[in-house]
PDB file of N, CA and C in Angstrom:
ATOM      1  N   UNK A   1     201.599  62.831 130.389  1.00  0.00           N
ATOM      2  CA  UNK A   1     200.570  62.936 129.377  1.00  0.00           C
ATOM      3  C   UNK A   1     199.244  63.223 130.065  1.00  0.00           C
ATOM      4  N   UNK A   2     198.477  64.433 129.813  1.00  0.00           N
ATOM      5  CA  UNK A   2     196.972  64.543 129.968  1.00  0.00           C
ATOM      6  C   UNK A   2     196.502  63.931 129.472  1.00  0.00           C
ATOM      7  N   UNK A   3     195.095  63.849 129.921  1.00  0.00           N
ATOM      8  CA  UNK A   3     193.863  63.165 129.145  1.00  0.00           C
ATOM      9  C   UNK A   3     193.511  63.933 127.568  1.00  0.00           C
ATOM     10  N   UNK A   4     193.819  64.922 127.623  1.00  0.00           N
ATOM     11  CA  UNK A   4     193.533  65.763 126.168  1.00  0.00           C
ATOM     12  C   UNK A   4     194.310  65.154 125.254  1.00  0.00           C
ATOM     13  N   UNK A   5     195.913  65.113 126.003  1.00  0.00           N
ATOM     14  CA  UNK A   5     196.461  64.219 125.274  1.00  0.00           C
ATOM     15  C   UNK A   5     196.739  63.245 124.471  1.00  0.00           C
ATOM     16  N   UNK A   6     195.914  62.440 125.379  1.00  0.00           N
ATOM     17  CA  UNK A   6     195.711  61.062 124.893  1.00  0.00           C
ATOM     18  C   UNK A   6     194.808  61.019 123.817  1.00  0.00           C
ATOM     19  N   UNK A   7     193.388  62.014 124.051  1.00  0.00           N
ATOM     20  CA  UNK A   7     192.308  61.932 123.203  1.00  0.00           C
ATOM     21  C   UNK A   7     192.944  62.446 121.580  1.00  0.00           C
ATOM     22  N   UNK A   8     193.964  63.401 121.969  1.00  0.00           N
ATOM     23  CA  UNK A   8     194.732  63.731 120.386  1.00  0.00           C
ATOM     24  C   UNK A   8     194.727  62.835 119.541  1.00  0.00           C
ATOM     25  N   UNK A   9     195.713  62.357 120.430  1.00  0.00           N
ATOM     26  CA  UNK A   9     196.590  60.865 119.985  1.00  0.00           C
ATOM     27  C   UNK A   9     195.859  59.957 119.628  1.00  0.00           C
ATOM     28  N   UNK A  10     194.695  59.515 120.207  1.00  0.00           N
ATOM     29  CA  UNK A  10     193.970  58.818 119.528  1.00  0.00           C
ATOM     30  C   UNK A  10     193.557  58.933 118.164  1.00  0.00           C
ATOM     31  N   UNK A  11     193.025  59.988 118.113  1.00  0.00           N
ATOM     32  CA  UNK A  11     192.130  60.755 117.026  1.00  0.00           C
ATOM     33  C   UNK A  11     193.285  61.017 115.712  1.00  0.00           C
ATOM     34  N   UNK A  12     194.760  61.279 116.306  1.00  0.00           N
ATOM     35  CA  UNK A  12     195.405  61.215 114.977  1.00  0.00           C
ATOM     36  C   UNK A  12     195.831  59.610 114.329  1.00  0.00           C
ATOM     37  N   UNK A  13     195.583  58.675 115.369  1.00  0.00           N
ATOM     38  CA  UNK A  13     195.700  57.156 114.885  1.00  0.00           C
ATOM     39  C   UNK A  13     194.773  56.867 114.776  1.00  0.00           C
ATOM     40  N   UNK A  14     193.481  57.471 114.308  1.00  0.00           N
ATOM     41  CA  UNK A  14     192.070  56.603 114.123  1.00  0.00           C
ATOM     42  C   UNK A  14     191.552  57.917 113.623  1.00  0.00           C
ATOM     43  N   UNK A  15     192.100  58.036 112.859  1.00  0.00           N
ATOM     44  CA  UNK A  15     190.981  59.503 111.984  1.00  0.00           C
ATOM     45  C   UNK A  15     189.601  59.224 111.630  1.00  0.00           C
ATOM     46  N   UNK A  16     189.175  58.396 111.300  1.00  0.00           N
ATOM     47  CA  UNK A  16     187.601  57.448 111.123  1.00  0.00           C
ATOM     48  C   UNK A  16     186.975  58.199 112.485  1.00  0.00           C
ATOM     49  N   UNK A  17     187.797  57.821 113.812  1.00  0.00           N
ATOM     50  CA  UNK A  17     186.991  58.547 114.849  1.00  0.00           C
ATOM     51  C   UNK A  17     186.838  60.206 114.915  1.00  0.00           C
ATOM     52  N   UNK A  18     185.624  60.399 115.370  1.00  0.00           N
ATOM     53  CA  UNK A  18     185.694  61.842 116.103  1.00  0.00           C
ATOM     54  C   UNK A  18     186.385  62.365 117.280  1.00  0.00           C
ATOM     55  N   UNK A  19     186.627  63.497 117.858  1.00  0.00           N
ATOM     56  CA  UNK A  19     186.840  63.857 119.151  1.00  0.00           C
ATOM     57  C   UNK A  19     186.563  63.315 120.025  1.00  0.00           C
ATOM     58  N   UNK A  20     184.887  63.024 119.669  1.00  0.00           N
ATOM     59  CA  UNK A  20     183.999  63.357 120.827  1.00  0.00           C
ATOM     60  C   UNK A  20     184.022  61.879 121.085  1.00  0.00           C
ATOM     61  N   UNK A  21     183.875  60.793 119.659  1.00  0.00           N
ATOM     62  CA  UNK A  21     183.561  59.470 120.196  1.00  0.00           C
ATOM     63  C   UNK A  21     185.061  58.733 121.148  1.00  0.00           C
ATOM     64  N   UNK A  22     186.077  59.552 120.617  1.00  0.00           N
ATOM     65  CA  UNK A  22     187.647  59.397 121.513  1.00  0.00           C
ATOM     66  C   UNK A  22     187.245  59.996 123.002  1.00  0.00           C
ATOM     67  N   UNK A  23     186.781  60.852 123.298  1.00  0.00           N
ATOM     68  CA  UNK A  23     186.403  61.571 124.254  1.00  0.00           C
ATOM     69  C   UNK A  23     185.904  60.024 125.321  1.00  0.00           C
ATOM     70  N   UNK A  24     184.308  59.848 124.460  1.00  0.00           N
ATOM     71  CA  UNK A  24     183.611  58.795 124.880  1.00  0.00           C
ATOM     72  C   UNK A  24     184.652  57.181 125.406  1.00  0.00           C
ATOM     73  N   UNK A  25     185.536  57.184 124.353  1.00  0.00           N
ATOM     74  CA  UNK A  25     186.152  55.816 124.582  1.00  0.00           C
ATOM     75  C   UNK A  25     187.391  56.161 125.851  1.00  0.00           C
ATOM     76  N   UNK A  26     187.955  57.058 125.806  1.00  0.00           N
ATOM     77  CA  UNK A  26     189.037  57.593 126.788  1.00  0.00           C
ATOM     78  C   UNK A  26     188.157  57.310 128.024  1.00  0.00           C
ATOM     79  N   UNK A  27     186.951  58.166 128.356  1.00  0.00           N
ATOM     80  CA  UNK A  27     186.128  58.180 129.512  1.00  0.00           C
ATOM     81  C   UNK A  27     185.331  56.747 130.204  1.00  0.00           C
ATOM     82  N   UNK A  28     184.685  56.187 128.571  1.00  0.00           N
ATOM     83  CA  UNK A  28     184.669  54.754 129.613  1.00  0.00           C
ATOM     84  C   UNK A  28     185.978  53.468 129.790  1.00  0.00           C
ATOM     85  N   UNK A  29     186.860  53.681 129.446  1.00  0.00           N
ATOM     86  CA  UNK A  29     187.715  53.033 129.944  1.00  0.00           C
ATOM     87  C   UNK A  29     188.453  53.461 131.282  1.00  0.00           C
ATOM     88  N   UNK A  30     188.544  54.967 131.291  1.00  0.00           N
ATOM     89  CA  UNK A  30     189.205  55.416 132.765  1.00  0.00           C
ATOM     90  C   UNK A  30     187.870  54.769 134.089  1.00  0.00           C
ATOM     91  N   UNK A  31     186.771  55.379 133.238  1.00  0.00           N
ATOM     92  CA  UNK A  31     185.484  55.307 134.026  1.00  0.00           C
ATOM     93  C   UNK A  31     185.337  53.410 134.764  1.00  0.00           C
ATOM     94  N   UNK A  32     185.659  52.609 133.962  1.00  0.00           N
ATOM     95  CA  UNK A  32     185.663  50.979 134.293  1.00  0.00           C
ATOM     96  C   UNK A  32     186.496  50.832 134.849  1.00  0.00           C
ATOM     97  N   UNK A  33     187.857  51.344 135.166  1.00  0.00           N
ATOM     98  CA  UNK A  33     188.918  51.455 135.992  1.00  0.00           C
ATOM     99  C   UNK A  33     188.728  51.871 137.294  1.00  0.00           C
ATOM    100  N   UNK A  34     188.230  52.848 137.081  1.00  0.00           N
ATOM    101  CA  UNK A  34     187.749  53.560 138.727  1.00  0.00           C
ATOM    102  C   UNK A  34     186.472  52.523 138.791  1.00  0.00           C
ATOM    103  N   UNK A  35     185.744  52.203 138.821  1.00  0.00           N
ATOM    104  CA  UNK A  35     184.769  51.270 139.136  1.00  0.00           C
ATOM    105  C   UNK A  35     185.624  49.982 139.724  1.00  0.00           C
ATOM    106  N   UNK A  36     186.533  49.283 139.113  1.00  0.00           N
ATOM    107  CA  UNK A  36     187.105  48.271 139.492  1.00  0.00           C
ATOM    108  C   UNK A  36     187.989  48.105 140.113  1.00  0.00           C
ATOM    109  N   UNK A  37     188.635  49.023 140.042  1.00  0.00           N
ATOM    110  CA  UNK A  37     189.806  49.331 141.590  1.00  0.00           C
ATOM    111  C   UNK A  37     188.864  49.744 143.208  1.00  0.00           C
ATOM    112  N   UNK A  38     188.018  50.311 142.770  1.00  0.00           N
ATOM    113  CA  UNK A  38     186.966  50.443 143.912  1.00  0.00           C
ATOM    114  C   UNK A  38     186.426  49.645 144.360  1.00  0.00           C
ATOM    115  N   UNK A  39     186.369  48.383 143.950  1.00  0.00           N
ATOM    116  CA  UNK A  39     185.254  47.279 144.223  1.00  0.00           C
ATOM    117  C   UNK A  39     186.441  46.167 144.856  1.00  0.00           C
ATOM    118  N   UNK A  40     187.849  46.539 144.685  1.00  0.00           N
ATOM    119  CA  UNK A  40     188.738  46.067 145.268  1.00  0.00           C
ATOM    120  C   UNK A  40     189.722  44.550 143.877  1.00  0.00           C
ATOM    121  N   UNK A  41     189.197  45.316 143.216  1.00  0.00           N
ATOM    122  CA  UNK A  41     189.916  44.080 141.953  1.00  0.00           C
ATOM    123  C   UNK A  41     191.308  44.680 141.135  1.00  0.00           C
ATOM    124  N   UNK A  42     191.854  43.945 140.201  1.00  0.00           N
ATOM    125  CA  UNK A  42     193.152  44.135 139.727  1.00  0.00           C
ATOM    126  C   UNK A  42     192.947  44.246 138.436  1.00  0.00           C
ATOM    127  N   UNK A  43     193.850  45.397 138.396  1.00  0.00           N
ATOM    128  CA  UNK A  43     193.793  45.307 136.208  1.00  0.00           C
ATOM    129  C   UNK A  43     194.954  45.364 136.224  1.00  0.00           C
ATOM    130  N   UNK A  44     195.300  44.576 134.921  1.00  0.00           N
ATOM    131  CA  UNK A  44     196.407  44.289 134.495  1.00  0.00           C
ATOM    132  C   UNK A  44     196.623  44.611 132.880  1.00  0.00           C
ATOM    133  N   UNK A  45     197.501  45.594 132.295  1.00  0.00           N
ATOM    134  CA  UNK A  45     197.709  45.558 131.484  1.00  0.00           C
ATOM    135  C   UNK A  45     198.479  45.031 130.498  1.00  0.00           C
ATOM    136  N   UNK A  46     198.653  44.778 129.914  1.00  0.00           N
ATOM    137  CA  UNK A  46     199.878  43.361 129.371  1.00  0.00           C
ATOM    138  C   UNK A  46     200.798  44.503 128.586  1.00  0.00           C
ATOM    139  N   UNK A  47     202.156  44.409 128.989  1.00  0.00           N
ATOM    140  CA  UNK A  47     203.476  44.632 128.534  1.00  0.00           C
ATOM    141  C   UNK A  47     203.630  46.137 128.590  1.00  0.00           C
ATOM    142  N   UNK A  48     202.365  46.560 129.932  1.00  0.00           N
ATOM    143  CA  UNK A  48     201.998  48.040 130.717  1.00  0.00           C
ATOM    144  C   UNK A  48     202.235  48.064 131.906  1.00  0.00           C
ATOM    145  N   UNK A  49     201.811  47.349 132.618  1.00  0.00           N
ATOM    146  CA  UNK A  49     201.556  46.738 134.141  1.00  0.00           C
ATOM    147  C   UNK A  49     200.612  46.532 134.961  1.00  0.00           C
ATOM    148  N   UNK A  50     200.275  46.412 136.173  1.00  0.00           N
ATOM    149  CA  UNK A  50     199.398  45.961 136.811  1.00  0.00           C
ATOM    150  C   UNK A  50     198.911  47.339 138.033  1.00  0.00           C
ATOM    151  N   UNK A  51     197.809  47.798 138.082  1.00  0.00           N
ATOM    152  CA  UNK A  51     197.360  48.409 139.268  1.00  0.00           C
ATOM    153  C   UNK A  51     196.277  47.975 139.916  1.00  0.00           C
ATOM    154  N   UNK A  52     196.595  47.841 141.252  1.00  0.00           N
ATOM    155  CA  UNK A  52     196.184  46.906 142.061  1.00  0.00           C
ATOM    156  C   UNK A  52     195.737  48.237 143.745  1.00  0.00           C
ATOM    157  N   UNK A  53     194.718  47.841 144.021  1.00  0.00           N
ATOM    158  CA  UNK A  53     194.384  48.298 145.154  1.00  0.00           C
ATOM    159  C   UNK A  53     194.948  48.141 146.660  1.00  0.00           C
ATOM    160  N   UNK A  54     195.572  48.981 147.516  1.00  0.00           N
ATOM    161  CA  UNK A  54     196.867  48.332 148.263  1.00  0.00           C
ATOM    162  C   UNK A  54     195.680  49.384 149.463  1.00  0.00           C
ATOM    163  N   UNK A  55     195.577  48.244 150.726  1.00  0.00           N
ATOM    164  CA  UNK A  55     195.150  48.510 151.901  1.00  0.00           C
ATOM    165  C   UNK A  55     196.403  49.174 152.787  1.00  0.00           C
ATOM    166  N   UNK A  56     196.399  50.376 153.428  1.00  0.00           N
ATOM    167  CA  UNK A  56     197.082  50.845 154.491  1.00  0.00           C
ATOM    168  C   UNK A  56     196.371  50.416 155.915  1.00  0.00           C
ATOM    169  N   UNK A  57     197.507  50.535 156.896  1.00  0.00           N
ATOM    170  CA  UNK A  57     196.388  50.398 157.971  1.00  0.00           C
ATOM    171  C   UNK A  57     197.080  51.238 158.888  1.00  0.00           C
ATOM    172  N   UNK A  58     195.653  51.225 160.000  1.00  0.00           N
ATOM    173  CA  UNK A  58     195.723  52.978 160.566  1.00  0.00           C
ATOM    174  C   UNK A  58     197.065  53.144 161.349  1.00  0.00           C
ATOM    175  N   UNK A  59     196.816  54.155 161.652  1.00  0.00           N
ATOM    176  CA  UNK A  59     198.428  54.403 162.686  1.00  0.00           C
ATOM    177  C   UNK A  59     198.624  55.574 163.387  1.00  0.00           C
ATOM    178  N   UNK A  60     199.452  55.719 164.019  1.00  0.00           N
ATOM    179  CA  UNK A  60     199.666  56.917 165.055  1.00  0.00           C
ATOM    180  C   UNK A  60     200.584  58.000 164.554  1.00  0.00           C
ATOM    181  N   UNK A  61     200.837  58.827 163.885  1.00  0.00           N
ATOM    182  CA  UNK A  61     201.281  60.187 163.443  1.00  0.00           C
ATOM    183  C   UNK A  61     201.522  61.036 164.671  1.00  0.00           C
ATOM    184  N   UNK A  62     203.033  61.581 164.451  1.00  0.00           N
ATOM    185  CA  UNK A  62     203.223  63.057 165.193  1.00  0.00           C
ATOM    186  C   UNK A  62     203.107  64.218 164.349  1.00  0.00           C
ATOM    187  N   UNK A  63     202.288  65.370 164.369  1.00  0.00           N
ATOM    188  CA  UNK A  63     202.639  66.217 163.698  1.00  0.00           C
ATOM    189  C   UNK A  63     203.709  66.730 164.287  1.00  0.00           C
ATOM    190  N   UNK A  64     205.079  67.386 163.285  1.00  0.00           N
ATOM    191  CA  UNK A  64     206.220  67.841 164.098  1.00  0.00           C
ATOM    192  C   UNK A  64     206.068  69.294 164.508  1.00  0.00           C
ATOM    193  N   UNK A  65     205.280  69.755 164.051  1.00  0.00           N
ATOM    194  CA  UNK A  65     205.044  71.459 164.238  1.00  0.00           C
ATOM    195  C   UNK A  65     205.045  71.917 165.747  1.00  0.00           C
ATOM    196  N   UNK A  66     203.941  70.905 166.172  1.00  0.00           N
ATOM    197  CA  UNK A  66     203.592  70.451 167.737  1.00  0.00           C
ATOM    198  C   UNK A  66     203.434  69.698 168.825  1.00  0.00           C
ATOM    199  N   UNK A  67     203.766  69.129 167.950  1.00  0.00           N
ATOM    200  CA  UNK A  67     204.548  67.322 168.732  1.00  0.00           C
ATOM    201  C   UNK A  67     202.870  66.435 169.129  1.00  0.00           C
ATOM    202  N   UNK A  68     202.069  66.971 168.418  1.00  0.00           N
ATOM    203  CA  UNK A  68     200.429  66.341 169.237  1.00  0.00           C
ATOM    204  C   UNK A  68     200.466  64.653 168.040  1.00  0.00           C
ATOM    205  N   UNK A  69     199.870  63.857 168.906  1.00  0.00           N
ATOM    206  CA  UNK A  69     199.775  62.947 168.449  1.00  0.00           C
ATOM    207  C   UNK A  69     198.502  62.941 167.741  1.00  0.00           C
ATOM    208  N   UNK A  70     198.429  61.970 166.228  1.00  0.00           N
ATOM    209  CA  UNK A  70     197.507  61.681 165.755  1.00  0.00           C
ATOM    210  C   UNK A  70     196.874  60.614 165.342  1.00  0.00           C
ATOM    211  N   UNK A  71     195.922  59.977 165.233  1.00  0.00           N
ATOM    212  CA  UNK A  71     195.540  58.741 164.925  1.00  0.00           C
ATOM    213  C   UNK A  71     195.151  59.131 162.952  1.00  0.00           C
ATOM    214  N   UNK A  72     195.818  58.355 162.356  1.00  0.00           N
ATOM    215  CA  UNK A  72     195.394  57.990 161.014  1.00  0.00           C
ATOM    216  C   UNK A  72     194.474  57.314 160.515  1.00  0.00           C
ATOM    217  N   UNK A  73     193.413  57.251 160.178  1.00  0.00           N
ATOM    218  CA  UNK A  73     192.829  56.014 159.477  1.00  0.00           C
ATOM    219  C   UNK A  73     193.201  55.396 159.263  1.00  0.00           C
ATOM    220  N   UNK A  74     192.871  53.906 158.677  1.00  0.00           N
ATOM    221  CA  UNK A  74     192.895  53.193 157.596  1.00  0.00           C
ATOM    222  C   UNK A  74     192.334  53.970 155.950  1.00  0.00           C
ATOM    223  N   UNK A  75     193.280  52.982 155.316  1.00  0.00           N
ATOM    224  CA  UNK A  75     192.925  54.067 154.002  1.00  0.00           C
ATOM    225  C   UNK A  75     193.368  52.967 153.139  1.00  0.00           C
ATOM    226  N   UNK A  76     192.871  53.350 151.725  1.00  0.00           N
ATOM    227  CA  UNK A  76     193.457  52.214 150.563  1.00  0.00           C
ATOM    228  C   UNK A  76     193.780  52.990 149.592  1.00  0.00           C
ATOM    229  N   UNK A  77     194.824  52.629 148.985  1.00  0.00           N
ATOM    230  CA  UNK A  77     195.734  53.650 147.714  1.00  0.00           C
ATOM    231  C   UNK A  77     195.641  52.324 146.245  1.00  0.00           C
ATOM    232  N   UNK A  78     196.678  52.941 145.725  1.00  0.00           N
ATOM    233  CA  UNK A  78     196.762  52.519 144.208  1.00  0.00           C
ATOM    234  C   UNK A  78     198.020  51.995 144.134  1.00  0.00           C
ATOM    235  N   UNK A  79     198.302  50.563 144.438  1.00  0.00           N
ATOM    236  CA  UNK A  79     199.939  50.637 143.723  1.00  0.00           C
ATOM    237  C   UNK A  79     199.970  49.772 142.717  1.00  0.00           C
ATOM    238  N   UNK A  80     201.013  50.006 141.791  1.00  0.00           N
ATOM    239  CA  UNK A  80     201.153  49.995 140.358  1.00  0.00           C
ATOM    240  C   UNK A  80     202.669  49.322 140.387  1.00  0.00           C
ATOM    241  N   UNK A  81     202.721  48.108 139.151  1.00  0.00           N
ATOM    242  CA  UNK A  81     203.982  47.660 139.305  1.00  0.00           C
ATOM    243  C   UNK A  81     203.707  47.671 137.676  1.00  0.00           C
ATOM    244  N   UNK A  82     205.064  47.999 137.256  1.00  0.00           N
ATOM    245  CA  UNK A  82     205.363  47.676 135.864  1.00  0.00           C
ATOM    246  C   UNK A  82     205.521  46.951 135.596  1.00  0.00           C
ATOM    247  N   UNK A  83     205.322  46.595 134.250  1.00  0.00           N
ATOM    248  CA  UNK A  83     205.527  44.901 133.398  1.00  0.00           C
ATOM    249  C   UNK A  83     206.823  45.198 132.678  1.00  0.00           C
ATOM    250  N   UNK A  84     207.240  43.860 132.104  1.00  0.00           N
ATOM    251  CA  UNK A  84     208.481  43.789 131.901  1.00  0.00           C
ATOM    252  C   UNK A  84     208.764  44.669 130.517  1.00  0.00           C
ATOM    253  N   UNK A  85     207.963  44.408 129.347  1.00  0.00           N
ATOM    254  CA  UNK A  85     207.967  45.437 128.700  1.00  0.00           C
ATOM    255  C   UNK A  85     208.395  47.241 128.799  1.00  0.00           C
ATOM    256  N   UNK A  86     207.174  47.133 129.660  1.00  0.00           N
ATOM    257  CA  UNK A  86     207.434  48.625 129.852  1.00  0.00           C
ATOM    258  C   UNK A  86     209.030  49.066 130.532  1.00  0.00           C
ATOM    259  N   UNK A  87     208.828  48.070 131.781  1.00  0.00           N
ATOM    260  CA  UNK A  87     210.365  47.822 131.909  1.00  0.00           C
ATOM    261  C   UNK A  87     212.042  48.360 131.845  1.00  0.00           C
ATOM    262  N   UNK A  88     211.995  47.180 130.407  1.00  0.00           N
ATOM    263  CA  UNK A  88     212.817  47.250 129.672  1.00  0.00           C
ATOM    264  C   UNK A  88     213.164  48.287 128.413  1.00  0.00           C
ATOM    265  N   UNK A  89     211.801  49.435 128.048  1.00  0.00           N
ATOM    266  CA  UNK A  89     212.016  50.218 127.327  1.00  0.00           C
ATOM    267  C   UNK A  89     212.066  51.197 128.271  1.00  0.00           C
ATOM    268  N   UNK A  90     212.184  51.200 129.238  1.00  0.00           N
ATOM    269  CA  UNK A  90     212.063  53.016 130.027  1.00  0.00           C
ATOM    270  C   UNK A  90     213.988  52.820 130.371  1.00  0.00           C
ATOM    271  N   UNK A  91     214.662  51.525 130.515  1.00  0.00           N
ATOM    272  CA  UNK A  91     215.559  51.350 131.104  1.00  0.00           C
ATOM    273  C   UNK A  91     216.296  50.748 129.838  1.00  0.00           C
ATOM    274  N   UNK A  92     216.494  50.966 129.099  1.00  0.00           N
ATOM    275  CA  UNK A  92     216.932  50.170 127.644  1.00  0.00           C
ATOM    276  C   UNK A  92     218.270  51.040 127.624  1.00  0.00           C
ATOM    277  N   UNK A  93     218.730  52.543 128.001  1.00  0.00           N
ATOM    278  CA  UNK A  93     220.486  53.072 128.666  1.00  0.00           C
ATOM    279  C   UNK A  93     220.735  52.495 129.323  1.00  0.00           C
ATOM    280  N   UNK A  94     220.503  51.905 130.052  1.00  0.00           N
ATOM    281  CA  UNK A  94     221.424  51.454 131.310  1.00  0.00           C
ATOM    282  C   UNK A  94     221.497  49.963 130.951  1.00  0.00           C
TER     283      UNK A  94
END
C-alpha cells in the first residue's frame, strides 16, 4: 500500500474529511513517527505491532569483486515485530 493509498482509504471512510485534511493527518502521524524512532523510542501499535529502533555495530566487510577489506560503520535500522493480531490474520491458512 502507498501513501496515496492510504489517503484514499481514508477519505472513503471519513467522507466529512477532505483530501487535503487526510493528506494533513497521514503526514503528521508518519511525520511523529520519524521524529520518534529518531530520538531512539518505541511505537507500538496495538493488534499492528511494534517498531523499534535496532543499533548495528560496525564491522569488517569483504567486497567479493576484489577481495579489499572494508570497515562498516555503526548504523541503526528499524526492526518491526508483529502483534498477535496481525499475526494470526496474515496466517489464519495455515
Amino acid at each position: 500500500m502507498k501513501r496515496s493509498d492510504l489517503i484514499l482509504k481514508l477519505v472513503k471512510k471519513h467522507p466529512s474529511l477532505t483530501i487535503s485534511e487526510c493528506e494533513n493527518i497521514v503526514d503528521t502521524v508518519f511525520t511523529y513517527m520519524k521524529e520518534k524512532l529518531a530520538a531512539g523510542h518505541r511505537i507500538e501499535l496495538r493488534n499492528f505491532g511494534v517498531f523499534s529502533p535496532k543499533s548495528k555495530k560496525s564491522r569488517i566487510a569483504i567486497n567479493p569483486k576484489n577481495r579489499v577489506k572494508l570497515v562498516v560503520p555503526e548504523k541503526v535500522g528499524i526492526h518491526f515485530k508483529v502483534g498477535k493480531m496481525l499475526f494470526k490474520k496474515l496466517n489464519k491458512g495455515s
